[in-house]
N, C-alpha and C. Protein backbone atom coordinates (compact mmCIF):
# COMPACT_ATOMS: atom_id res chain seq x y z
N UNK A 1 152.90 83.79 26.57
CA UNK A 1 152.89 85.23 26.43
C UNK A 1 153.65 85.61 25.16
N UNK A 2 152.93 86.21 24.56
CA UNK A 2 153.70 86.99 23.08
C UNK A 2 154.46 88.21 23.67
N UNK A 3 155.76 88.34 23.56
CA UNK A 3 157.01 89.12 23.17
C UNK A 3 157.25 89.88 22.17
N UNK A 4 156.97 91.19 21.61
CA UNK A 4 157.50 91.68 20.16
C UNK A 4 158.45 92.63 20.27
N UNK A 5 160.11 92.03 19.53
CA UNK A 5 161.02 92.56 19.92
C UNK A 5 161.48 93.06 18.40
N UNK A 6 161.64 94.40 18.37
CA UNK A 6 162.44 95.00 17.20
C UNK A 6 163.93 95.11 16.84
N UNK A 7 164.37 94.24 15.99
CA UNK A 7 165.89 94.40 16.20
C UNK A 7 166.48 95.90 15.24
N UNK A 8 167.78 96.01 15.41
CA UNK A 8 168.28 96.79 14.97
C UNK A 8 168.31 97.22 14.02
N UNK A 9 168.07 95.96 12.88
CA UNK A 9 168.20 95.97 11.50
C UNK A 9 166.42 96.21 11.13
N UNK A 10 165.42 96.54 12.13
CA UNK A 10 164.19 96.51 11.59
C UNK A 10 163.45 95.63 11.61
N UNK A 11 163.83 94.25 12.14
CA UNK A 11 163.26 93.26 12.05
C UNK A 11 162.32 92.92 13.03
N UNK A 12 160.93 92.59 12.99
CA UNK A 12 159.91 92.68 14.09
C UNK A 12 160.23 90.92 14.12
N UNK A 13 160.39 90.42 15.54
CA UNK A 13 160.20 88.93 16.11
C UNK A 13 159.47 88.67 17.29
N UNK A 14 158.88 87.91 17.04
CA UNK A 14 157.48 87.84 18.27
C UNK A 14 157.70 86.33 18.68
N UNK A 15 157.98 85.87 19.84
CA UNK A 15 158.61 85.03 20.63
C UNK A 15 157.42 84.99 21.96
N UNK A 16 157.51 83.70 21.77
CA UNK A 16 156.95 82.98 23.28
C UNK A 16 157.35 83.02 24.44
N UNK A 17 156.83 83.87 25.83
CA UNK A 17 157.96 84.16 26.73
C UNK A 17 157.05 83.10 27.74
N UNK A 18 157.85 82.93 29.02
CA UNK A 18 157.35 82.31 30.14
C UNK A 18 156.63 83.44 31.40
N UNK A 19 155.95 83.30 32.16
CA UNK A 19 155.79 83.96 32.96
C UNK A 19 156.67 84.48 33.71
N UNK A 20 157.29 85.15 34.99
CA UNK A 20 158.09 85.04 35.83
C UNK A 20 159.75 85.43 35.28
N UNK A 21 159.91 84.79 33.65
CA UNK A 21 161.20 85.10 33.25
C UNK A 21 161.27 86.47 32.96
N UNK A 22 162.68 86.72 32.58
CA UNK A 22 162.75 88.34 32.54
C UNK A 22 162.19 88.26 30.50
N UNK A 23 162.56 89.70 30.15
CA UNK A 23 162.54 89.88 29.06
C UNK A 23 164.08 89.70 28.53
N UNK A 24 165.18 89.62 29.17
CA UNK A 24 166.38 89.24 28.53
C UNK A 24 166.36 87.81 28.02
N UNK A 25 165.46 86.83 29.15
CA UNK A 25 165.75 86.01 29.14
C UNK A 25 164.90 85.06 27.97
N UNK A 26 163.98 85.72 27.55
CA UNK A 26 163.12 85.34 26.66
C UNK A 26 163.74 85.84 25.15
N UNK A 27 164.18 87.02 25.30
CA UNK A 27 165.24 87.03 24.05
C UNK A 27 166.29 86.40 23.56
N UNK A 28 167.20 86.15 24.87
CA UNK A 28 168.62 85.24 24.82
C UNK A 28 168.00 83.88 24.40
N UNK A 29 166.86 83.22 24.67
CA UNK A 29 166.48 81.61 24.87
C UNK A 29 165.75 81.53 23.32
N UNK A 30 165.14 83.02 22.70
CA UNK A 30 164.78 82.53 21.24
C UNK A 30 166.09 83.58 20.68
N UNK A 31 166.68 83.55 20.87
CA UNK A 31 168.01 84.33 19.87
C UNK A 31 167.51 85.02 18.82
N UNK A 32 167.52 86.28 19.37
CA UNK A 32 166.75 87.73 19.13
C UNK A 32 168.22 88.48 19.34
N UNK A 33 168.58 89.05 17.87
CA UNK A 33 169.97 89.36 17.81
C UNK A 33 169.72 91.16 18.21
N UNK A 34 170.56 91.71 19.26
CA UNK A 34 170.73 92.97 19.48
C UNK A 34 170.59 92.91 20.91
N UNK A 35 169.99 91.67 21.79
CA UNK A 35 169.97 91.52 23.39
C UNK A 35 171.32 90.60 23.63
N UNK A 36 172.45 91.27 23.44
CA UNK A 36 173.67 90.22 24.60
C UNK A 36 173.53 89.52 25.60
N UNK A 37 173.57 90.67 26.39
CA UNK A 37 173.12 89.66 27.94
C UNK A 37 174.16 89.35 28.09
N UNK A 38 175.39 89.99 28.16
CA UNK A 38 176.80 89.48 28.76
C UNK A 38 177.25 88.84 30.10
N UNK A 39 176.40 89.60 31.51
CA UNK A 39 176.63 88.80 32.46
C UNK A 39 176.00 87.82 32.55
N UNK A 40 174.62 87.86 31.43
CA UNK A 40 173.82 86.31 31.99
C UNK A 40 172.35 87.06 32.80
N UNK A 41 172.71 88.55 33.16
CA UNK A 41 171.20 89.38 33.70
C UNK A 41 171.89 89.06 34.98
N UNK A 42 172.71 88.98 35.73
CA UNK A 42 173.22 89.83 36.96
C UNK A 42 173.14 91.18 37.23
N UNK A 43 173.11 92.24 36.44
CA UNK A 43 172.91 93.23 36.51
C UNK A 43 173.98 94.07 36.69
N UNK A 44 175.02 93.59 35.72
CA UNK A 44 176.10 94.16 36.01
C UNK A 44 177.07 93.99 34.92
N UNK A 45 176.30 95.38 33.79
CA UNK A 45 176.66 95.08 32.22
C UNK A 45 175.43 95.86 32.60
N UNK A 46 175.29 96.31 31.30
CA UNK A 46 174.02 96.97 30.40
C UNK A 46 173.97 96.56 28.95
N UNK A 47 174.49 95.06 28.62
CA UNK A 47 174.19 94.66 27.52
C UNK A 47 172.92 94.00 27.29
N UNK A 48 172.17 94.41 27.60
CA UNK A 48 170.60 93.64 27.31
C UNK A 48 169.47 95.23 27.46
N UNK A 49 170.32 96.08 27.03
CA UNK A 49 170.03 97.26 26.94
C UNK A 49 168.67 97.45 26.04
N UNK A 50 167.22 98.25 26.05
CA UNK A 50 166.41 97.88 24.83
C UNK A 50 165.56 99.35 25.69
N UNK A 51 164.58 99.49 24.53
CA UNK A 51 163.40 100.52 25.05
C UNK A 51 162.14 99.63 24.75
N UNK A 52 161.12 99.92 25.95
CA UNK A 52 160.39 99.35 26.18
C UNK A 52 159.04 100.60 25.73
N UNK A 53 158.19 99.88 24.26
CA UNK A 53 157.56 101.31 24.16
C UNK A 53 155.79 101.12 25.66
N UNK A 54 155.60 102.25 24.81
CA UNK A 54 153.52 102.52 25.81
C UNK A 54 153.55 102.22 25.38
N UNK A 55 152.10 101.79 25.67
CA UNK A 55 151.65 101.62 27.38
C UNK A 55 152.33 100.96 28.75
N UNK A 56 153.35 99.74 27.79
CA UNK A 56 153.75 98.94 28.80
C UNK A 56 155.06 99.75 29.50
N UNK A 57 155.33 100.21 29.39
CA UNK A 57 156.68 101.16 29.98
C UNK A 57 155.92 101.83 31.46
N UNK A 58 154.84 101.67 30.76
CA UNK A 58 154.13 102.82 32.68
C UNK A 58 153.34 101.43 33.55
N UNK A 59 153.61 100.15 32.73
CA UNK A 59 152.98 99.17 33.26
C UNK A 59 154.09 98.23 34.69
N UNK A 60 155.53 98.68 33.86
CA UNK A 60 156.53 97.89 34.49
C UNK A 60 157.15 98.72 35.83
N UNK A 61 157.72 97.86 36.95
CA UNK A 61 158.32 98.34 38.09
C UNK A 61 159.33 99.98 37.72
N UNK A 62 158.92 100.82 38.43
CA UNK A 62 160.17 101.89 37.76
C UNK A 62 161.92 100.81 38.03
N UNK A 63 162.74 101.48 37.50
CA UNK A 63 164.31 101.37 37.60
C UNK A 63 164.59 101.48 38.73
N UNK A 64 165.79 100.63 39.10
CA UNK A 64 166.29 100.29 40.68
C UNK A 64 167.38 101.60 40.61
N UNK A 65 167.85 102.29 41.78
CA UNK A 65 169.18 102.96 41.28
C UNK A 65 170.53 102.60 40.55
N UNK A 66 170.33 100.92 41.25
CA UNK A 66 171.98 100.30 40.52
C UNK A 66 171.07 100.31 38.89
N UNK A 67 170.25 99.74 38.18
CA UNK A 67 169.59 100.07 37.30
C UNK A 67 170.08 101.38 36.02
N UNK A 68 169.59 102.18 36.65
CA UNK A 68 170.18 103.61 36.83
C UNK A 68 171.51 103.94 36.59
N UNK A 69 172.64 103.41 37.56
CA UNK A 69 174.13 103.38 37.55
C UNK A 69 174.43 102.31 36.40
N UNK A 70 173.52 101.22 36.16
CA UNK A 70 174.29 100.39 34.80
C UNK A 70 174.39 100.75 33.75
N UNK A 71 172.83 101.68 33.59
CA UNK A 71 172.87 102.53 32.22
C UNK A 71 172.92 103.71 31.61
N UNK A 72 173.94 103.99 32.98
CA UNK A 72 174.77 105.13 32.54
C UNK A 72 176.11 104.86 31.51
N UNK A 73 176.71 103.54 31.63
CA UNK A 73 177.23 102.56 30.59
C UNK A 73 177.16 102.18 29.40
N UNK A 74 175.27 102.40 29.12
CA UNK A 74 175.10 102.07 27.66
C UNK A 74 175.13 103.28 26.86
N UNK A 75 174.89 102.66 25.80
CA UNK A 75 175.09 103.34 24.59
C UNK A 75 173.55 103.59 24.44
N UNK A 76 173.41 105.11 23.34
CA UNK A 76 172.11 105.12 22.90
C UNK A 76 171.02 104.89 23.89
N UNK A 77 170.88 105.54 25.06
CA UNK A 77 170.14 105.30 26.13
C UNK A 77 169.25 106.77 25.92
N UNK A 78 168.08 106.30 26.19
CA UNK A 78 166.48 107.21 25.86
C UNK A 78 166.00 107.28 26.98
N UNK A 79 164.73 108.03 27.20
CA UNK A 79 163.74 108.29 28.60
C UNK A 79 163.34 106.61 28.77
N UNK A 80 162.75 105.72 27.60
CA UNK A 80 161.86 104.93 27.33
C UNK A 80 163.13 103.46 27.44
N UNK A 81 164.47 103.60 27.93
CA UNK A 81 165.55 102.44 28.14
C UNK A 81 165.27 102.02 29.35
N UNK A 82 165.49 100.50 29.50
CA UNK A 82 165.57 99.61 30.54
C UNK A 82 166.55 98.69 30.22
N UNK A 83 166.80 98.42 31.13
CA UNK A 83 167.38 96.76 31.29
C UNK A 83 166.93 95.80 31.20
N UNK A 84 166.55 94.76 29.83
CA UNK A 84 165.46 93.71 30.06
C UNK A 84 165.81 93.10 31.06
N UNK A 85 167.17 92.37 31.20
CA UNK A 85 167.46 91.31 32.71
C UNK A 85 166.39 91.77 34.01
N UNK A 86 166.29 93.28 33.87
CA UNK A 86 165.28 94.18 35.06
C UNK A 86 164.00 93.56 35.05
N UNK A 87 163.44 93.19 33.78
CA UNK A 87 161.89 93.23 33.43
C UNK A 87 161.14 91.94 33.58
N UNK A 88 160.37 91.95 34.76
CA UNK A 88 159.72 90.21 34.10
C UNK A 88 158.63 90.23 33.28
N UNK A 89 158.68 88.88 32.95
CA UNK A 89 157.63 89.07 32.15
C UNK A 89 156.25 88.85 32.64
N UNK A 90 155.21 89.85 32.79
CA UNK A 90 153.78 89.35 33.74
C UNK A 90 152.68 89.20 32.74
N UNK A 91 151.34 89.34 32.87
CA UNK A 91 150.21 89.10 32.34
C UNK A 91 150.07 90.25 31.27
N UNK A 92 150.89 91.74 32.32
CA UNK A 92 150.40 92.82 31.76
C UNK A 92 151.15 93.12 30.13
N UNK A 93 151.89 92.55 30.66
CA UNK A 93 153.00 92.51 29.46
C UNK A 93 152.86 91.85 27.89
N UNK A 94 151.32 91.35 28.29
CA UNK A 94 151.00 90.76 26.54
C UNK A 94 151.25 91.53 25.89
N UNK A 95 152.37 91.01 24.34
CA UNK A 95 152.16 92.09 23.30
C UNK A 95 153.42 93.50 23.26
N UNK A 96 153.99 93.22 24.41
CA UNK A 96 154.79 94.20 24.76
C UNK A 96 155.84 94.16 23.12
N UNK A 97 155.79 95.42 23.22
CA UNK A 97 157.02 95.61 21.90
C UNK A 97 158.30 96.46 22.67
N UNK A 98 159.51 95.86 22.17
CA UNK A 98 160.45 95.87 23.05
C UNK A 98 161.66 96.16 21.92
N UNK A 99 162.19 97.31 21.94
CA UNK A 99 163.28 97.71 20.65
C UNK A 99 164.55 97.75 20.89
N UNK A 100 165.34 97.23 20.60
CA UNK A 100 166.93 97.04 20.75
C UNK A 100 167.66 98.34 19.69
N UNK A 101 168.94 98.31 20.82
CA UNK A 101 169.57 99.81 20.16
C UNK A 101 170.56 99.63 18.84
N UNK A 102 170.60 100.47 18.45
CA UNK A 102 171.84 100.50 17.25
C UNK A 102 172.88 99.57 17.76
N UNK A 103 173.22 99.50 18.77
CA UNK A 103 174.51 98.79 19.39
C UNK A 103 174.38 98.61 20.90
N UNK A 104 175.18 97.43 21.01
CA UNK A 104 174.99 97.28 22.62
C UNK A 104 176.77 97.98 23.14
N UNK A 105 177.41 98.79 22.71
CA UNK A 105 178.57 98.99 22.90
C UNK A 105 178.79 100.41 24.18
């Protein structure tokens, strides 16, 4: 599955993901700078903070409430923010472009 993740600095990287894995985890494993991932995708941190643009944003599970309560934490949080650790990666998700924030702070 192709991954296209925008980093901060502008940089478009398109990465090979696995099925089943999240989208943090496909960032952290090709080191895609602007996804931390501080707990590791426990869900408890909002450092893997990113916006997920359309189509695929109406494709993915809505936000859990703890979800919700983590990223009230981040920084630079939009209508279109998720938690990649949240996101797996499925079929629908070919191609998905996935943008990291100014800062994970």
């Amino acid at each position: 599955m192709k991954i296209n993740y925008v980093t901060p600095a502008g940089e478009a990287v398109t990465v090979n993901a696995e099925l089943g894995e999240s989208l943090m985890e496909a960032a952290v494993r090709n080191g895609v700078d602007g996804i931390v991932a501080a707990c590791g995708g426990c869900l408890s941190c909002a450092t893997c903070h990113a916006y997920i643009d359309e189509p695929w944003l109406s494709k993915i599970d809505p936000q859990s409430q703890t979800e919700k309560d983590m990223l009230d934490y981040a920084s630079h949080v939009e209508p279109d923010s998720r938690l990649t650790c949240q996101v797996p990666v499925t079929a629908e998700l070919e191609g998905v472009i996935v943008r990291t924030p100014p800062s994970q702070d």
